[in-house]
Protein backbone atom coordinates (compact mmCIF):
# COMPACT_ATOMS: atom_id res chain seq x y z
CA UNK A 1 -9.71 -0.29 4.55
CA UNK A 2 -12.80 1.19 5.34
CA UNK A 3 -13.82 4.33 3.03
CA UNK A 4 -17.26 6.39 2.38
CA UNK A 5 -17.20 8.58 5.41
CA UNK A 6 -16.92 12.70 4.19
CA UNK A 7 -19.28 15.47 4.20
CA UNK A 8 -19.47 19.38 4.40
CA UNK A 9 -16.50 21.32 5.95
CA UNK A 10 -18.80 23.60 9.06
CA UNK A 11 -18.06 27.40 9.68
CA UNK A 12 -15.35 27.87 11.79
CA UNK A 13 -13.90 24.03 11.41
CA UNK A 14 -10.19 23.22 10.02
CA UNK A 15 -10.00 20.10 7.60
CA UNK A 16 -8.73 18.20 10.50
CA UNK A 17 -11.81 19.09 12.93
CA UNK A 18 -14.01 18.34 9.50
CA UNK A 19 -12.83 14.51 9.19
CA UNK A 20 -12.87 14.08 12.75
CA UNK A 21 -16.30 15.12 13.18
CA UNK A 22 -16.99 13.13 10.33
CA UNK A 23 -15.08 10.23 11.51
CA UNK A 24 -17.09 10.06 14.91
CA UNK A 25 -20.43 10.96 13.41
CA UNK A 26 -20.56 8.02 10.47
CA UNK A 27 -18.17 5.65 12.89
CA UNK A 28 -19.13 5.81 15.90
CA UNK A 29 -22.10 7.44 16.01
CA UNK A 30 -21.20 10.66 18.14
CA UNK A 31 -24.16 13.15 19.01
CA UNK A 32 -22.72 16.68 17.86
CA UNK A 33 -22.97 17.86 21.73
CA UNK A 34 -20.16 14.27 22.64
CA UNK A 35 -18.34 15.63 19.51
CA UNK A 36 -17.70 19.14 20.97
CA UNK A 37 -16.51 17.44 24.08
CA UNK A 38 -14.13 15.21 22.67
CA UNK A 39 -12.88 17.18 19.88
CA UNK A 40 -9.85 18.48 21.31
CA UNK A 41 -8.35 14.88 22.72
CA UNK A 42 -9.61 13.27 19.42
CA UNK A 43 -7.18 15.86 17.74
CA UNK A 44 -4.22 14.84 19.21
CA UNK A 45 -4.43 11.32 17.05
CA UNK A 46 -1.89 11.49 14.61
CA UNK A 47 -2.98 10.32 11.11
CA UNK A 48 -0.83 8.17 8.81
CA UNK A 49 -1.17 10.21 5.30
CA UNK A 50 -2.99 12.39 4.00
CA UNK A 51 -4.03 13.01 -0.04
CA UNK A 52 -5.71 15.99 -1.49
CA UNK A 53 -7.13 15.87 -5.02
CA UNK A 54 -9.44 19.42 -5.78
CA UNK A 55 -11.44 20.14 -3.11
CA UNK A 56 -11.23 16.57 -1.35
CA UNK A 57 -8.67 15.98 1.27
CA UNK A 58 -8.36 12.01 2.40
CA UNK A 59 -6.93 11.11 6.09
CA UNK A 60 -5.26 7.73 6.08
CA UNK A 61 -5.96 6.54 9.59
CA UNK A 62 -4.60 2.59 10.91
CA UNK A 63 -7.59 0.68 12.23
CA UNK A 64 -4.36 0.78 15.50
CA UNK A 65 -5.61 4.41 15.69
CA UNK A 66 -9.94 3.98 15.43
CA UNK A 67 -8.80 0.96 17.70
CA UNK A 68 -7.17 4.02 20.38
CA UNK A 69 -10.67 6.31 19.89
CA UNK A 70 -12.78 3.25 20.76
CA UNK A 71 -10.71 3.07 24.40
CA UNK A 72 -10.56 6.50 24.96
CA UNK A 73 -14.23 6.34 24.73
């Protein structure tokens, strides 16, 4: 499992663009200009689960699925 990555929810951004972005920023070290460009096809991943405790929403994601982001990238 690997765990830690979160952050702020931007303006404008659903939970799903906000873990994401987060995702690809902590992960893979995404400039926010390559985020905006991949954003939309990054979306389409499904995710396995998701939890929400407060104001904290976790996305359970296979490392199958970080696994598809690296070759689509």
């Amino acid at each position: 499992m690997i765990s830690g990555f979160g952050g702020k929810q931007e303006a404008g951004e659903t939970i799903h663009e906000t873990a994401w972005r987060e995702t690809l920023e902590e992960l893979f070290d995404f400039s926010p200009e390559v985020i905006q460009s991949v954003l939309p096809e990054v979306l389409k991943i499904p995710y396995f689960k998701t939890f929400t405790n407060g104001n904290y929403t976790v996305f359970v994601f296979t490392f199958d699925t970080l696994l598809l982001i690296c070759k689509m990238f």
